[in-house]
N, C-alpha and C. Protein backbone atom coordinates (compact mmCIF):
# COMPACT_ATOMS: atom_id res chain seq x y z
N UNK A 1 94.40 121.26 96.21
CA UNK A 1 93.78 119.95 96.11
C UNK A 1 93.02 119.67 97.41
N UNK A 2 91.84 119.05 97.26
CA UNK A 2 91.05 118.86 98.47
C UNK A 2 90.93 117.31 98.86
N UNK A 3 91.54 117.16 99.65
CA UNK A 3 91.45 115.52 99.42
C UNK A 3 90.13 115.17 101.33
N UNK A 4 89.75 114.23 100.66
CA UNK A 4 89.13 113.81 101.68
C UNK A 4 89.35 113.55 103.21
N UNK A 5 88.94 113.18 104.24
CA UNK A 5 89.66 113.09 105.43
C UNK A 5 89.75 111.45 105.63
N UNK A 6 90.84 110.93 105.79
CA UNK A 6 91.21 109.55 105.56
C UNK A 6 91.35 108.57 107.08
N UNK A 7 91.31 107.66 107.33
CA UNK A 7 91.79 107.53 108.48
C UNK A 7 93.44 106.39 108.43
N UNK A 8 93.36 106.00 107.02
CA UNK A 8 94.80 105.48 107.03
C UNK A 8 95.06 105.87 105.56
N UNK A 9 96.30 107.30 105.80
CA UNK A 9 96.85 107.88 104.63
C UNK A 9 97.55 107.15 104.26
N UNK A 10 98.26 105.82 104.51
CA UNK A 10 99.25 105.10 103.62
C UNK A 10 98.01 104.58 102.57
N UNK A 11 97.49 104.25 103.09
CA UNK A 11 96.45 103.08 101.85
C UNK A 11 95.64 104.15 101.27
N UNK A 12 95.43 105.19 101.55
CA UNK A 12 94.59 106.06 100.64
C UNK A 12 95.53 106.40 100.04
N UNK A 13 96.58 106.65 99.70
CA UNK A 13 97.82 106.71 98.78
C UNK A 13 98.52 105.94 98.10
N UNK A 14 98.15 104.42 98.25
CA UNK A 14 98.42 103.68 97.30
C UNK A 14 97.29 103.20 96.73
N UNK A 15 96.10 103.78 96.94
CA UNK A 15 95.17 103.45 95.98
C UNK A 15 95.11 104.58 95.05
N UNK A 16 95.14 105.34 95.43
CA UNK A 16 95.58 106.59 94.38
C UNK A 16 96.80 106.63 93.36
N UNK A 17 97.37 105.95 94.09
CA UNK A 17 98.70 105.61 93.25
C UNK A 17 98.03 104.86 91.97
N UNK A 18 97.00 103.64 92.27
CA UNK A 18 96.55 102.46 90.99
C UNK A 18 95.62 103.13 90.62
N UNK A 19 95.16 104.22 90.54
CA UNK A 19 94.14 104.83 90.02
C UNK A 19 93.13 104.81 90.30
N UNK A 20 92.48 104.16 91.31
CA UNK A 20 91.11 104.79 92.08
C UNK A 20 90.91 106.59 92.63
N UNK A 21 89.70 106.55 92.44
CA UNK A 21 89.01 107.67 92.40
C UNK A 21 89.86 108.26 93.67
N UNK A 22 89.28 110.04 93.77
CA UNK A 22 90.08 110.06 95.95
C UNK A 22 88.42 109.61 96.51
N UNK A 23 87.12 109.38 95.72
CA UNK A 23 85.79 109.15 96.72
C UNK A 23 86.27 107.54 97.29
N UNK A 24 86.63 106.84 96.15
CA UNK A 24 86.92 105.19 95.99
C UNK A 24 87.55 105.06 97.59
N UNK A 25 89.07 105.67 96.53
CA UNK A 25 90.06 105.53 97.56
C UNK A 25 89.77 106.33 99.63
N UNK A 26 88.94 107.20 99.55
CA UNK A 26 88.70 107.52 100.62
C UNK A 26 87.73 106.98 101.41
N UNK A 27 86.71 106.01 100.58
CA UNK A 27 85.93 105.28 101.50
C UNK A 27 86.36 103.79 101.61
N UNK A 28 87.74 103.06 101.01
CA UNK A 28 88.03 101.81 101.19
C UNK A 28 89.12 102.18 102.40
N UNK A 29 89.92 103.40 102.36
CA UNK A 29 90.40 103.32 103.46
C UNK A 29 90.03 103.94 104.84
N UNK A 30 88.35 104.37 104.52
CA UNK A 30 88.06 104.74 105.81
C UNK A 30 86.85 103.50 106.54
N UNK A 31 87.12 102.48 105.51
CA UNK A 31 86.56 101.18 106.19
C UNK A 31 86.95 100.54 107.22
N UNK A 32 86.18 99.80 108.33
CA UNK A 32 86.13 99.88 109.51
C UNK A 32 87.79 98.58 109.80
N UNK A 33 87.88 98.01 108.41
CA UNK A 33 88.90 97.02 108.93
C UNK A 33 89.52 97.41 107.91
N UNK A 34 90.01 98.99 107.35
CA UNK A 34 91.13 99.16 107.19
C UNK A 34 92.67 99.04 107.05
N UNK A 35 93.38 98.52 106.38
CA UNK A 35 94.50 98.34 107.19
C UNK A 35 95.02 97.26 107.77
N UNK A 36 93.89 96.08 107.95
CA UNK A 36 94.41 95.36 109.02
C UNK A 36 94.75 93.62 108.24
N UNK A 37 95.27 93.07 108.45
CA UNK A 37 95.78 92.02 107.95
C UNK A 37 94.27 90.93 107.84
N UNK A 38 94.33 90.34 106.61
CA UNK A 38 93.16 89.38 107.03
C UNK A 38 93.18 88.13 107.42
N UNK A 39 92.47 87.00 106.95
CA UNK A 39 92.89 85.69 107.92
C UNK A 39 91.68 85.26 109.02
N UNK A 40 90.97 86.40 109.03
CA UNK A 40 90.00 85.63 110.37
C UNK A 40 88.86 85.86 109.62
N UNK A 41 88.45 86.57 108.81
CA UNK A 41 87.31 86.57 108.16
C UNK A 41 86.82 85.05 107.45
N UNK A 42 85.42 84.83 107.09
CA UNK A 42 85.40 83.57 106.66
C UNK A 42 85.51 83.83 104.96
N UNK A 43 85.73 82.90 104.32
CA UNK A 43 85.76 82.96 102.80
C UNK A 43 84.28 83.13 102.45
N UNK A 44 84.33 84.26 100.94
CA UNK A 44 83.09 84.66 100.18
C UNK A 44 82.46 83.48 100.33
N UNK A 45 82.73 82.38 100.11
CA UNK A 45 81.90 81.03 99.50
C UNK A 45 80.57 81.12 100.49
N UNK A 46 80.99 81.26 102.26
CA UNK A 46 80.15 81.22 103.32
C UNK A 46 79.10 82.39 103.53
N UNK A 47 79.97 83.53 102.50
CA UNK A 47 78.61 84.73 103.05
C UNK A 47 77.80 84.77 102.25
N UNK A 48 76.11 84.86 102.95
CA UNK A 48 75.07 84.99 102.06
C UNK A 48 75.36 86.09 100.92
N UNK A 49 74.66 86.02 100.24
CA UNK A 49 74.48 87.32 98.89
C UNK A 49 73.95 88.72 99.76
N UNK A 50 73.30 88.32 100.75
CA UNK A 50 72.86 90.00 100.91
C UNK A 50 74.54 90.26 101.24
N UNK A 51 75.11 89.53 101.94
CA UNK A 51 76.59 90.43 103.06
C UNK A 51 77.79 90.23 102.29
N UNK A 52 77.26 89.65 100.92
CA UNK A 52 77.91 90.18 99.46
C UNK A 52 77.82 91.25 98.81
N UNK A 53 76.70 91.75 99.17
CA UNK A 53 76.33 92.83 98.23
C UNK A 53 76.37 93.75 99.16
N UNK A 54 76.67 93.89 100.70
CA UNK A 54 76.37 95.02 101.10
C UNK A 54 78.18 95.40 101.00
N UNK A 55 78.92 94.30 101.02
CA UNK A 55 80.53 94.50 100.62
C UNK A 55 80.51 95.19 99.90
N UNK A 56 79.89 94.56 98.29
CA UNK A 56 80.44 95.38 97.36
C UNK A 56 79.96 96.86 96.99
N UNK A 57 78.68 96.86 97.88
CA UNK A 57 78.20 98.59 98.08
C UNK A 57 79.35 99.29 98.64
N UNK A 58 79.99 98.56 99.89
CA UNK A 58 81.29 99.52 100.60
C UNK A 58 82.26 100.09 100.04
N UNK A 59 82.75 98.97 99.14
CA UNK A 59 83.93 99.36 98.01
C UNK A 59 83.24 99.90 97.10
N UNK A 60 82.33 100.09 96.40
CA UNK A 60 81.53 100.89 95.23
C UNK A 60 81.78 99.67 93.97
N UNK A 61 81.55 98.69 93.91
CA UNK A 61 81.35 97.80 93.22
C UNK A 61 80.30 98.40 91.96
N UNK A 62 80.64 98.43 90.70
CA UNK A 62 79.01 99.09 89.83
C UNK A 62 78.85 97.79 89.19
N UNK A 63 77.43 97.30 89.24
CA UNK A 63 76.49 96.76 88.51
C UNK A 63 75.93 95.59 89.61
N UNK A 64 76.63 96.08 90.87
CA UNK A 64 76.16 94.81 91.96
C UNK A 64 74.62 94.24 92.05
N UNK A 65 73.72 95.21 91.52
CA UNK A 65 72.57 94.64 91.94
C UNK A 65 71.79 93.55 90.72
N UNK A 66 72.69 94.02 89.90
CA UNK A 66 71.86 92.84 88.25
C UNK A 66 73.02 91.25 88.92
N UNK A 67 74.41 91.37 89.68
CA UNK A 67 75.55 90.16 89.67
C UNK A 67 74.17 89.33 90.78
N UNK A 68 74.74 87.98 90.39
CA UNK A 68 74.54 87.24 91.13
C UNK A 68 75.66 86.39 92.28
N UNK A 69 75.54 85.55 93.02
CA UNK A 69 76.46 85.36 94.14
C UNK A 69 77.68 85.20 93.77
N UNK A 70 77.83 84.44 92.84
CA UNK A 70 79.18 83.60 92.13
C UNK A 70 79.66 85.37 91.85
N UNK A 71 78.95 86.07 90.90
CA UNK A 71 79.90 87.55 89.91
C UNK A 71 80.26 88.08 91.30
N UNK A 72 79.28 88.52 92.64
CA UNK A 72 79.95 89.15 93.60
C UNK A 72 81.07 88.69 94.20
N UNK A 73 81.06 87.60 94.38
CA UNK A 73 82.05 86.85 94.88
C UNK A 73 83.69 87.16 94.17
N UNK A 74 83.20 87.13 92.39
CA UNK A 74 84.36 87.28 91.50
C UNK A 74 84.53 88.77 91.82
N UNK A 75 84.13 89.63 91.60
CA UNK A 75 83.92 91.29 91.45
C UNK A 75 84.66 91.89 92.94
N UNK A 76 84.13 90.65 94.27
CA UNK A 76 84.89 91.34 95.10
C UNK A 76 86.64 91.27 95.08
N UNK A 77 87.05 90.07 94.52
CA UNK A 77 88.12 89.45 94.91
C UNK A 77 88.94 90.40 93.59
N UNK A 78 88.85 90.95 92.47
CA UNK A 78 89.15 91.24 91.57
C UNK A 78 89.30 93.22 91.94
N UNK A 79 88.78 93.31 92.86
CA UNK A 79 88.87 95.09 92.86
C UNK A 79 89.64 95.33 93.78
């Protein structure tokens, strides 16, 4: 098995566990805030649509570019 190079194997293993892909699962846990507890970020409501959509490019969101702010908003919180 070839698995990708991860930078936090717990969470690339419990996404694998729920059935994400190993591409999914290897690029949500090789995201830059990985891992880390949230709380300081501001809520979707405040981020424009582009720094919505460049989110849901990170996680691999499909059909992001037809959603509008409200679906990204839903689409992020739901994956």
């Amino acid at each position: 098995m070839d698995i990708p190079s991860v930078k936090n194997e717990d969470q690339y293993e419990a996404l694998r566990d729920k059935g994400y892909s190993k591409e999914k699962s290897a690029r949500i846990a090789n995201s830059p805030n990985s891992g880390k507890k949230g709380g300081k970020a501001k809520p979707y409501e405040d981020w424009t649509k582009d720094e919505l959509y460049k989110q849901a490019q990170n996680v691999g969101i499909d059909g992001r570019s037809k959603m509008n702010k409200s679906e990204l908003i839903k689409a992020l919180r739901n994956n």
